[in-house]
C-alpha atoms as a PDB file:
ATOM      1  CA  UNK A   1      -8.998  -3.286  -7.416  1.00  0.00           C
ATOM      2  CA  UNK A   2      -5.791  -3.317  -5.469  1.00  0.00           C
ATOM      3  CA  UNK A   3      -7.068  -0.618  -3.571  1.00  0.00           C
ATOM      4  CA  UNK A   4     -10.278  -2.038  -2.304  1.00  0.00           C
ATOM      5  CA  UNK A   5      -8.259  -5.184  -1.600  1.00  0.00           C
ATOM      6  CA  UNK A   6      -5.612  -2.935   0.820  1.00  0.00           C
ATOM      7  CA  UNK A   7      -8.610  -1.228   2.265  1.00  0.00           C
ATOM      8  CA  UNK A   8     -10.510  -4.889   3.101  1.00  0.00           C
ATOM      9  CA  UNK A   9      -7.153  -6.090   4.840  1.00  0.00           C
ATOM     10  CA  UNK A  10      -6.964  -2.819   6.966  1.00  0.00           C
ATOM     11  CA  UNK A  11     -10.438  -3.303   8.168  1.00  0.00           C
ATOM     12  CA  UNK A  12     -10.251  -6.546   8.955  1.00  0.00           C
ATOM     13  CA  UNK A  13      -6.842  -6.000  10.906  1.00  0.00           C
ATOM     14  CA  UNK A  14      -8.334  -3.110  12.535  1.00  0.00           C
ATOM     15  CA  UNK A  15     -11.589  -5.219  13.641  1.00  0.00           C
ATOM     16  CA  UNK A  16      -9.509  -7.436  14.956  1.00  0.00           C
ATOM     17  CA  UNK A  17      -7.146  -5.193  16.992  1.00  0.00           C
ATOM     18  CA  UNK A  18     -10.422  -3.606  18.307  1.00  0.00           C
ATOM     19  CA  UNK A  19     -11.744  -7.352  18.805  1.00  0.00           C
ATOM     20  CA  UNK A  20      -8.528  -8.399  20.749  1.00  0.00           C
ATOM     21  CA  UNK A  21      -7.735  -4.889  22.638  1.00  0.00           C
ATOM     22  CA  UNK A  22     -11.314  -4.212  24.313  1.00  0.00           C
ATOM     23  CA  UNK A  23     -11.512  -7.445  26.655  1.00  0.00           C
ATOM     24  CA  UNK A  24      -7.382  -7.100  27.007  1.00  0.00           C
ATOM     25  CA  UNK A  25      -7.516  -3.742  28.855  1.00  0.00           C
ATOM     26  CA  UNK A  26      -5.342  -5.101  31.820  1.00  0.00           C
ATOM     27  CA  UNK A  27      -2.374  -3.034  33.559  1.00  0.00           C
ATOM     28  CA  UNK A  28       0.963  -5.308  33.050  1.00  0.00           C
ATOM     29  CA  UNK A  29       4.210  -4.325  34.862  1.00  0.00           C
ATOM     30  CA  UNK A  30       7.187  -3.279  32.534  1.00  0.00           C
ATOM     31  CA  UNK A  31      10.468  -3.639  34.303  1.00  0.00           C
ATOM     32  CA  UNK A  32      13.480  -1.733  33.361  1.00  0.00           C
ATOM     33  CA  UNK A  33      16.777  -1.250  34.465  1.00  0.00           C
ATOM     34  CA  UNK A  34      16.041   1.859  37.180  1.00  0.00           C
ATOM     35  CA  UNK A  35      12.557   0.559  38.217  1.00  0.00           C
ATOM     36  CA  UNK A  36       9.220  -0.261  36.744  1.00  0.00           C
ATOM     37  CA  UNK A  37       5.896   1.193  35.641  1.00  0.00           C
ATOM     38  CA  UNK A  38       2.474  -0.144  35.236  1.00  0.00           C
ATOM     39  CA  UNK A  39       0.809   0.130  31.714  1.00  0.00           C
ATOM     40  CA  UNK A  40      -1.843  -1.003  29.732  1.00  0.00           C
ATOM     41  CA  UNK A  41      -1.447  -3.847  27.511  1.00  0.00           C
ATOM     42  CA  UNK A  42      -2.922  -2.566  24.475  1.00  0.00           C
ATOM     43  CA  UNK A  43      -0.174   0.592  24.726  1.00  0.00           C
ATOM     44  CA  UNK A  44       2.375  -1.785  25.508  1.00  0.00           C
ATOM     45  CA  UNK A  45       1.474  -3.971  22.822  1.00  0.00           C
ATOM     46  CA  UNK A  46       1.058  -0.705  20.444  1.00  0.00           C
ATOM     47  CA  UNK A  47       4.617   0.656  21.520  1.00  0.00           C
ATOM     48  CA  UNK A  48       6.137  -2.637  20.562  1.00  0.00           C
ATOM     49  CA  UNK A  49       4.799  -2.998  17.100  1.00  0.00           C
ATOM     50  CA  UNK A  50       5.582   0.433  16.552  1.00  0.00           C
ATOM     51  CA  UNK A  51       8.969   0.605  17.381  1.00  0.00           C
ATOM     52  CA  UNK A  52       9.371  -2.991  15.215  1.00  0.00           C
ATOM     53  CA  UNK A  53       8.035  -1.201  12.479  1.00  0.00           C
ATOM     54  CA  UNK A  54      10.784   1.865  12.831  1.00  0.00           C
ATOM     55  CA  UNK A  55      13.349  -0.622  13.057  1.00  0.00           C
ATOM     56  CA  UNK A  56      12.456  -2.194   9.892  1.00  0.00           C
ATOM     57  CA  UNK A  57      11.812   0.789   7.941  1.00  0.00           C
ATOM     58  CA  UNK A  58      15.143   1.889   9.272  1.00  0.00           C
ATOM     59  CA  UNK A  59      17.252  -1.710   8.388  1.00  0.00           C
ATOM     60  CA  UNK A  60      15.106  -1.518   4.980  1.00  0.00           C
ATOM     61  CA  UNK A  61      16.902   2.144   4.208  1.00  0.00           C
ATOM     62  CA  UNK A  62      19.824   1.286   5.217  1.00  0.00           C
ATOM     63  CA  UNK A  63      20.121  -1.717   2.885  1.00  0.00           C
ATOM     64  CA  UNK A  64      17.833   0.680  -0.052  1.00  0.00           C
ATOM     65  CA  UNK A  65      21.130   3.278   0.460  1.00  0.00           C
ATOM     66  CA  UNK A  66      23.945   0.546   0.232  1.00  0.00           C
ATOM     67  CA  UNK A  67      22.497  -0.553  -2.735  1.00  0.00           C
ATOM     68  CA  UNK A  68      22.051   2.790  -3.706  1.00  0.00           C
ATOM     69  CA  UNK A  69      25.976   3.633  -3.053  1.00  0.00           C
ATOM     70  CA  UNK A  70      26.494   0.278  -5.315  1.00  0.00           C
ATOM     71  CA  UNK A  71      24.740   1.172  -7.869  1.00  0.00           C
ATOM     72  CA  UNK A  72      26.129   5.022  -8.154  1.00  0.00           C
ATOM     73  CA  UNK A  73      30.058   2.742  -7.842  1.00  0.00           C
ATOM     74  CA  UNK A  74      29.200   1.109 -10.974  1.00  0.00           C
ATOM     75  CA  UNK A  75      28.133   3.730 -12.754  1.00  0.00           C
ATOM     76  CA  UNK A  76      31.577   5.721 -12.132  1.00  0.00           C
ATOM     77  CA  UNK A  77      33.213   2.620 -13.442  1.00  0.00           C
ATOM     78  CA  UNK A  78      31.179   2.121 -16.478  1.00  0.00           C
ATOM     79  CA  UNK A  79      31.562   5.703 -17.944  1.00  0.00           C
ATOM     80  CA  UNK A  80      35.390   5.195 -19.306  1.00  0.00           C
ATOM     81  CA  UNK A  81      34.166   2.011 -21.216  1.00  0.00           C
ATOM     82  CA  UNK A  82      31.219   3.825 -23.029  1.00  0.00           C
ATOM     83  CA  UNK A  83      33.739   6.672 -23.542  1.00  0.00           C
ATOM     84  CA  UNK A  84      36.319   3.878 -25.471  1.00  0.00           C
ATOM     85  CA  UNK A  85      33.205   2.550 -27.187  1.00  0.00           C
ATOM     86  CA  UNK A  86      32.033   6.113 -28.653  1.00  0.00           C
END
């Protein structure tokens, strides 16, 4: 069920991309430090979510790992207690 639930959103996300990108199809100026280029909106648009999603798979590891580090910190202190317990 979760599956054909994920699989509705995607579709309708995707019709709606296609929906909002075909009458969009305009050339935008991106300015940058050493000049500027002309691109189309929908790449622009594309490159920008994608690189939002990199950086928040990246910040998301980065806190998964210092929890990670944590986590392997309190093991190392718990194993001398079990050891007195045993």
């Amino acid at each position: 069920m979760l599956r054909v639930i994920a699989w509705v959103i995607f579709l309708l996300l995707f019709g709606l991309t296609v929906t909002l990108t075909i009458p969009n199809a305009h050339l935008v100026p991106l300015n940058y430090y050493t000049g500027s280029v002309q691109i189309h909106l929908t790449v622009l648009l594309l490159l920008t979510l994608a690189l939002g999603i990199w950086l928040g798979i990246f910040f998301n590891l980065m806190w998964v790992w210092h929890l990670w580090r944590e986590n392997q910190r309190l093991k190392q202190l718990q194993k001398p207690a079990r050891r007195k317990n045993d």
